[in-house]
Protein backbone atom coordinates (compact mmCIF):
# COMPACT_ATOMS: atom_id res chain seq x y z
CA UNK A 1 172.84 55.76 97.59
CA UNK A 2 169.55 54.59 95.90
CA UNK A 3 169.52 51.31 94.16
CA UNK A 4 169.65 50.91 90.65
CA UNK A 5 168.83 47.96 87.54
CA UNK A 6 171.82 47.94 85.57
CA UNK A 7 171.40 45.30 82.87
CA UNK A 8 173.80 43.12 81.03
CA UNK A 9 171.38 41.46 78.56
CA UNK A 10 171.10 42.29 74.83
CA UNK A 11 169.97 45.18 73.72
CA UNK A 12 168.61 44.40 69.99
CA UNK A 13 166.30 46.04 67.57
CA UNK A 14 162.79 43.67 67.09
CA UNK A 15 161.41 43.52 63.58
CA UNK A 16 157.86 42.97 64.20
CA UNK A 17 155.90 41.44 61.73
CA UNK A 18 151.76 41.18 62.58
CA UNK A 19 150.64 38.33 60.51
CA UNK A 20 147.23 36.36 60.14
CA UNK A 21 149.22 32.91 60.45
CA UNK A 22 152.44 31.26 60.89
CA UNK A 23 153.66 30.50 57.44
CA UNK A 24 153.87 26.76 56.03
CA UNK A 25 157.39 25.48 55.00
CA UNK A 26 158.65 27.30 52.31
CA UNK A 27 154.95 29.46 52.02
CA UNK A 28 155.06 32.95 52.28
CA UNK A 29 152.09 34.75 54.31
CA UNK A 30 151.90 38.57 54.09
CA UNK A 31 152.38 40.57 57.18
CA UNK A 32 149.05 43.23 58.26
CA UNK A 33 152.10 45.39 59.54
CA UNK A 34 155.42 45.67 60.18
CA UNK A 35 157.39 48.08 63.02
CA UNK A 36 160.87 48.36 64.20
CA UNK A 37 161.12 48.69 67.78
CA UNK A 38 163.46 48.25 70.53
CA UNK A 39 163.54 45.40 71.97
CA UNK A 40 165.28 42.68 74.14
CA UNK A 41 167.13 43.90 77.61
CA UNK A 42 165.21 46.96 76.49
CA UNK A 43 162.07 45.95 77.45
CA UNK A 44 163.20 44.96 81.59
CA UNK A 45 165.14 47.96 81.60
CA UNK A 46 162.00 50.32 80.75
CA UNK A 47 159.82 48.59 82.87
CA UNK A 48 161.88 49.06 85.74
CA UNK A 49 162.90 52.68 84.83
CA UNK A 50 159.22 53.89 83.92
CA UNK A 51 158.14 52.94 87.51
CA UNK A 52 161.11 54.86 89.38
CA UNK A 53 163.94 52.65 89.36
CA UNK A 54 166.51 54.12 88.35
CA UNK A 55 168.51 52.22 85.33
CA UNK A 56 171.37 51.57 83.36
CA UNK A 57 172.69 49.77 80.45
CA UNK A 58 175.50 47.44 81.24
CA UNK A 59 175.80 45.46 77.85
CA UNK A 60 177.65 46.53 75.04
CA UNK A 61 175.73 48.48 72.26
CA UNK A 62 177.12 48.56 68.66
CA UNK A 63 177.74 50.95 65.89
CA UNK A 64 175.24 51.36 63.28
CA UNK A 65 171.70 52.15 62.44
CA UNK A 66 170.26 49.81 65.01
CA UNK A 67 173.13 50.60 67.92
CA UNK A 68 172.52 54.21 66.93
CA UNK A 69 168.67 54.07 67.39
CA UNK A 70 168.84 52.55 70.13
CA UNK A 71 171.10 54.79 72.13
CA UNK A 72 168.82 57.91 71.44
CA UNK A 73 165.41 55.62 72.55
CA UNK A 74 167.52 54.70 76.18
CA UNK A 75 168.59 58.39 76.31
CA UNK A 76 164.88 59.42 75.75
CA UNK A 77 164.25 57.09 78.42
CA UNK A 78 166.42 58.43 81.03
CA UNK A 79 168.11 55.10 81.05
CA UNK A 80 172.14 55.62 81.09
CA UNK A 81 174.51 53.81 78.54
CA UNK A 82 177.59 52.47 80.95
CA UNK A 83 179.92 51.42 78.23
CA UNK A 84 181.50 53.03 74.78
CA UNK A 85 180.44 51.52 71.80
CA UNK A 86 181.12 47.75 69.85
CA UNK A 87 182.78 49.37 67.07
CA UNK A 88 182.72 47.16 63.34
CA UNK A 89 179.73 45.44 64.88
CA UNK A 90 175.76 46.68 64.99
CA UNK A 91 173.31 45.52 67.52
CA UNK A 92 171.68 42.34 66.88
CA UNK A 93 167.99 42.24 65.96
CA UNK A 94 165.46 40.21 66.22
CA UNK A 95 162.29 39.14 63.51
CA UNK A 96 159.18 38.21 65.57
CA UNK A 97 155.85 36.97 64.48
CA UNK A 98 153.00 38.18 65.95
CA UNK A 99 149.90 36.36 65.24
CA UNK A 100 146.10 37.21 66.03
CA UNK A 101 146.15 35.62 69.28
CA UNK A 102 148.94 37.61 70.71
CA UNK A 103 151.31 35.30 70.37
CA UNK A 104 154.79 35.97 69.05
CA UNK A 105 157.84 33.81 67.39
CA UNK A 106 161.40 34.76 67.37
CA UNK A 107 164.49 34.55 64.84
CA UNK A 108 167.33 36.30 66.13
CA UNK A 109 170.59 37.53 64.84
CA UNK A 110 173.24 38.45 67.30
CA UNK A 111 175.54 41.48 67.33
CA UNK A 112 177.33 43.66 69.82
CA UNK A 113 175.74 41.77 72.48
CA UNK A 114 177.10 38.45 71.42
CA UNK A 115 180.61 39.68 71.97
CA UNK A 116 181.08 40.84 75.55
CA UNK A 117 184.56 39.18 76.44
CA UNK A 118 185.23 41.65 79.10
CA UNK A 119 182.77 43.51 81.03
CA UNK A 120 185.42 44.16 83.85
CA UNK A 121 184.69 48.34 83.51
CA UNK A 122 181.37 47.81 85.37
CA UNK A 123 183.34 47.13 88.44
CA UNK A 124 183.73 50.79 88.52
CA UNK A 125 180.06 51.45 87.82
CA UNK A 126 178.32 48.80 90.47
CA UNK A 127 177.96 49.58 94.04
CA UNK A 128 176.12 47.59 96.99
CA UNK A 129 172.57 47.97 96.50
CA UNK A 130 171.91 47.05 92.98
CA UNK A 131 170.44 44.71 91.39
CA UNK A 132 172.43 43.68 88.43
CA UNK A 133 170.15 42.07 85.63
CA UNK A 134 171.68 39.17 83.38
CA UNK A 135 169.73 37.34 80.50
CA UNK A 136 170.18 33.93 79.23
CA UNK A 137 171.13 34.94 76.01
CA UNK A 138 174.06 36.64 77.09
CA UNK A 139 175.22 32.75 78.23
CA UNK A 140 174.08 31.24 74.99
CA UNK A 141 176.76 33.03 72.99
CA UNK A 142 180.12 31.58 73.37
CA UNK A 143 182.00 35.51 73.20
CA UNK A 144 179.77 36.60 75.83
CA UNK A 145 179.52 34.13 78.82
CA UNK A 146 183.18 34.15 79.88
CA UNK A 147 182.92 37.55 80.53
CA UNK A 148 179.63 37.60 81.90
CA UNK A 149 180.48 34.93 84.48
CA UNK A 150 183.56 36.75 85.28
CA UNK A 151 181.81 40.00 86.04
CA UNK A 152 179.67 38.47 88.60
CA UNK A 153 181.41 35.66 90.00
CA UNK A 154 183.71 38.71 91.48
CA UNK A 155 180.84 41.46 92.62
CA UNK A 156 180.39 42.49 95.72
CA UNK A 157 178.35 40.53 97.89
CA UNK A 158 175.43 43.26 98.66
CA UNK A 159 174.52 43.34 94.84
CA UNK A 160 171.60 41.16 93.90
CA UNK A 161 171.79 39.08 90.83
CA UNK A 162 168.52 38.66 88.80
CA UNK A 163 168.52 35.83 86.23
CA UNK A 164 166.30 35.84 83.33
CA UNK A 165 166.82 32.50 81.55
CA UNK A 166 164.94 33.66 78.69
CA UNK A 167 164.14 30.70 75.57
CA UNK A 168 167.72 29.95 74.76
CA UNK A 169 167.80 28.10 78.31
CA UNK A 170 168.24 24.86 76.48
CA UNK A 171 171.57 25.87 74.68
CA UNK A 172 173.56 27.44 77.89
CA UNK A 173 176.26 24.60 78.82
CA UNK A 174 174.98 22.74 82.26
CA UNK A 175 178.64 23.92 83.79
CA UNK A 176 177.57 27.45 82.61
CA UNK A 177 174.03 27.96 84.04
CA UNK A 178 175.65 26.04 87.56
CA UNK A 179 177.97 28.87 87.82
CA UNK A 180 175.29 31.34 86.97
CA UNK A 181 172.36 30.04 89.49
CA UNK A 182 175.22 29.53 92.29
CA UNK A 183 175.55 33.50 92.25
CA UNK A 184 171.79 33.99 91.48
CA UNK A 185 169.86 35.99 93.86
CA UNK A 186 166.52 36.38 91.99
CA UNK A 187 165.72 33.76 89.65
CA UNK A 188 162.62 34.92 87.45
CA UNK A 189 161.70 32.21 84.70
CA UNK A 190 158.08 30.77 83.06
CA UNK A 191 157.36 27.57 83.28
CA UNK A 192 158.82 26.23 79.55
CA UNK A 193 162.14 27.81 81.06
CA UNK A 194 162.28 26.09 84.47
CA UNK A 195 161.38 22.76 83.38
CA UNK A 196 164.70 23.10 81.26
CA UNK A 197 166.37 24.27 84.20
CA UNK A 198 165.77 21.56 86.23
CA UNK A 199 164.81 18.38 83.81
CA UNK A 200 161.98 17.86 84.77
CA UNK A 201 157.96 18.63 85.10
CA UNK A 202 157.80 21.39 87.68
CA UNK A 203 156.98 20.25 91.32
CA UNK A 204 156.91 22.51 94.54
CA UNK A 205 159.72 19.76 95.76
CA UNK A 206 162.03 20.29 92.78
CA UNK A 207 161.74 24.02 92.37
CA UNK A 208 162.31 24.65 96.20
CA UNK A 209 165.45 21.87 95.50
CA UNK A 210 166.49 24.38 92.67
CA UNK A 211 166.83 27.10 95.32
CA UNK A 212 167.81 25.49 98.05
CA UNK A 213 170.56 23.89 96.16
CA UNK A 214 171.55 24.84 92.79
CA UNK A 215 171.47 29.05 94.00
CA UNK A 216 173.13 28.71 97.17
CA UNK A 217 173.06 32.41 97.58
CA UNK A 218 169.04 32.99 96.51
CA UNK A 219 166.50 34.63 97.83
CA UNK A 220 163.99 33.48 95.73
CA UNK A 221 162.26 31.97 92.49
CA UNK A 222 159.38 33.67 90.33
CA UNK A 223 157.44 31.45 88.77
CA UNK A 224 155.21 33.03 86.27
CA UNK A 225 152.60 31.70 83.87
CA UNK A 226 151.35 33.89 81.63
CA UNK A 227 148.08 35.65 82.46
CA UNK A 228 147.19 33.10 85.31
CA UNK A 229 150.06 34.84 87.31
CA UNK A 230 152.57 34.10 88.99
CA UNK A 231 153.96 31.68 91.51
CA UNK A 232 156.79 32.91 94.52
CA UNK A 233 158.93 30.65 95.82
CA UNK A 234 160.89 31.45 99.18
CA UNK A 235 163.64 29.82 100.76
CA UNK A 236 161.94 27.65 103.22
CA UNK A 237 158.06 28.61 102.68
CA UNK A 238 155.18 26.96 101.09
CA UNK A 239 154.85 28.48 97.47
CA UNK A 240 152.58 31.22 97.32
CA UNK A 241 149.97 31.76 94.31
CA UNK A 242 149.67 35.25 93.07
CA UNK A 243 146.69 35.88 90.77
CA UNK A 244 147.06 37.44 87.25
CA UNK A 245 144.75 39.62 86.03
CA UNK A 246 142.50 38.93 82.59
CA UNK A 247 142.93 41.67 79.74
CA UNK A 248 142.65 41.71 76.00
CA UNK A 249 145.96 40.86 74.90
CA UNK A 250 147.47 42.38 71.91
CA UNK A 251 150.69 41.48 71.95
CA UNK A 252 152.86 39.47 74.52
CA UNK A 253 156.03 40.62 73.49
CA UNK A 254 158.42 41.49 76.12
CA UNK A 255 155.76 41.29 78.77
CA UNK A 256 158.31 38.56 80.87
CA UNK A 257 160.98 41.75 80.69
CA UNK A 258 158.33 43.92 81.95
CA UNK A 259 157.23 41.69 84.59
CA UNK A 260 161.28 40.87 86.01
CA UNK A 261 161.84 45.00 85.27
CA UNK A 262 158.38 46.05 87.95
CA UNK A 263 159.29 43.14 90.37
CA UNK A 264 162.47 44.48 90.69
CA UNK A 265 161.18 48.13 90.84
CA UNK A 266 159.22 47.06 93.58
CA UNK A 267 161.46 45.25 95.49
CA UNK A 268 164.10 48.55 95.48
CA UNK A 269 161.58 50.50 97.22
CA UNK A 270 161.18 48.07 100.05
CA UNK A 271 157.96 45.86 98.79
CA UNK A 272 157.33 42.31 100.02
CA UNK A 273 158.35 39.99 97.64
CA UNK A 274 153.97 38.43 97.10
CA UNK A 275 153.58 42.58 96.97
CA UNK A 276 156.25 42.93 94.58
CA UNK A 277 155.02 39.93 92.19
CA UNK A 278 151.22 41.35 92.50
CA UNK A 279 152.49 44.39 90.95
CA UNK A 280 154.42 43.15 88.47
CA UNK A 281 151.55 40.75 87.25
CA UNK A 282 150.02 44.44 86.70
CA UNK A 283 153.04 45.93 84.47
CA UNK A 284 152.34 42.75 82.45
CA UNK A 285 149.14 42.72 82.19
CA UNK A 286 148.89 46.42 81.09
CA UNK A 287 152.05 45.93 78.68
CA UNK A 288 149.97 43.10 76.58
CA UNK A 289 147.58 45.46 75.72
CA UNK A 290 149.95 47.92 74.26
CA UNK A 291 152.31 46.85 70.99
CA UNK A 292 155.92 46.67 71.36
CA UNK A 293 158.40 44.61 74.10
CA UNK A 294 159.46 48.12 75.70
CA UNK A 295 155.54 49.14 76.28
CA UNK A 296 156.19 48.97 79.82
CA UNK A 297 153.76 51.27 82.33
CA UNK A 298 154.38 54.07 84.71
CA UNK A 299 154.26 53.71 88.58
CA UNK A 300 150.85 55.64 88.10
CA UNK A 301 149.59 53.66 85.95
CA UNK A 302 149.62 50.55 87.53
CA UNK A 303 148.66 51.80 90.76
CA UNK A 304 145.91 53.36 89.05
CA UNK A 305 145.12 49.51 87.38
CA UNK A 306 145.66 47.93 91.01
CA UNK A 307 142.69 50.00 92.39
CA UNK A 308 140.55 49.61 89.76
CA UNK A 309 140.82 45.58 89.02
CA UNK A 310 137.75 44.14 90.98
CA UNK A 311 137.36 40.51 92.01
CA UNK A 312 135.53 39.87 88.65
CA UNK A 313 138.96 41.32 86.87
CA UNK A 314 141.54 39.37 88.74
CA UNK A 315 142.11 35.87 87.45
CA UNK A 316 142.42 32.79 89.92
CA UNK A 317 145.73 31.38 89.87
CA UNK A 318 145.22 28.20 91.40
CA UNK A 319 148.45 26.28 91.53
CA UNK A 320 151.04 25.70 88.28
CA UNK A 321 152.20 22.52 90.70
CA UNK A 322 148.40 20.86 90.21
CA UNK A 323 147.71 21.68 93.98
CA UNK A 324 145.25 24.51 94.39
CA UNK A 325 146.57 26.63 97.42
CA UNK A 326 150.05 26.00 97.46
């Protein structure tokens, strides 16, 4: 059967504030707008669904006006719902800060997705050939990362685990994120996120250590870096630079999801891995220009960008590690 995304993250409704600066301690700035949007393991999951993959939510959803809204947007979406509602608890949501640059800040509060104790029903629902999706948040809450762990430490072996660490990195237990590289099979993370991971400035030495040791099982590391691109790391190759491309960014909410969500769109239809991250840079790229985490493109679409980006377009990546070429 074909592949699919299913994804354990959070699913949480963003609150999205557009505001001239980042207020002062105890200041108050007024926002130019505001928007409530779906957001979190939203964003990956309509990245990779809007380019053919098909997708699934594996996380719990809750019950109330956030849970509900976001059932109808993944149903709109074509994206299924695997599990019954988190009843007495809503989805969480999130407050982010968008300033003029593009740049956004996060307060969260945690809901349904913060209380997954036992995920053992998607068992039922996973077969070899997917690519099962799990976000670092979902190991930053203490009611979710037993079950989470104990969901994948027991898949089958031809289901590929993709690891988002996401910004809560720091506050996963060391003993927790061991268990969850070991079983890793795609580890996508910036470069703020794997400098947590492994203690230390990033290196082409230490990251290849990360996979070769830490994620036993892994086929590989993304790398990415904003609009520079991305780096791809492969078990027992020389890093390889893929170039990002330069846009007018409006808003880089969610555009991590979207890249993970197109990378692994690409990879189910039997791309290269360097092919697979050069597309993905595209979803990014486009979804930066648009407002909203889940402003992921269509297959089209980014072929469509991918044809027309020229060499004046496409940014050179150079190296994150310091060494141009690797």
């Amino acid at each position: 059967m074909a592949p699919r995304l299913i994804h354990i993250g959070g699913a949480v409704m963003d609150y999205v504030y557009r505001v001239p600066r980042l207020p002062e301690r105890a200041a108050e700035v007024m926002a130019t707008s505001f928007e409530r949007l779906p957001g979190g393991a939203v964003n990956m999951m309509v990245a990779a669904r809007r380019t053919g993959l098909a997708t699934a939510c594996g996380g719990f959803l809750g019950t109330g006006p956030d849970g509900d809204a976001l059932r109808r947007f993944l149903t709109a979406e074509a994206i299924d719902v695997l599990l019954p509602p988190l009843c007495g608890v809503d989805c969480g949501n999130c407050v982010v800060l968008i300033t003029p640059d593009a740049e956004r800040s996060f307060v969260s509060f945690p809901g349904a997705e913060a209380r997954m104790a036992d995920l053992s029903a998607l068992h039922a629902e996973l077969r070899p050939g997917d690519f099962l999706a799990v976000s670092g948040y979902v190991l930053a809450y203490p009611g979710s990362r037993d079950g989470v762990l104990a969901l994948i430490e027991t898949l089958s072996p031809g289901i590929a685990v993709v690891f988002d660490p996401a910004p809560v990195i720091a506050d996963i237990p060391v003993a927790i994120l061991d268990r969850m590289l070991a079983r890793t099979t795609w580890l996508s993370a910036n470069l703020h996120e794997i400098r947590a991971i492994i203690r230390a400035e990033a290196s082409p030495e230490l990251v290849s250590a990360l996979l070769n040791g830490r994620m036993a099982g892994g086929q590989g590391i993304v790398l990415r870096n904003g609009e520079t691109g991305a780096h791809l790391i492969l078990r027992g190759e020389i890093p390889e630079a893929v170039p990002g491309f330069a846009v007018e960014a409006i808003d880089t909410n969610g555009a991590g999801d979207t890249h993970v969500g197109a990378f692994v769109s690409a990879l189910a239809r039997g791309a290269r891995p360097g092919e697979a991250v050069r597309y993905a840079n595209a979803a990014s790229a486009i979804a930066v220009t648009r407002r909203g985490g889940a402003s992921g493109p269509t297959h089209d679409e980014i072929i469509r960008f991918l044809s027309l980006a020229s060499t004046a377009s496409a940014r050179k990546s150079g190296s994150i590690f310091g060494k141009p070429g690797a």
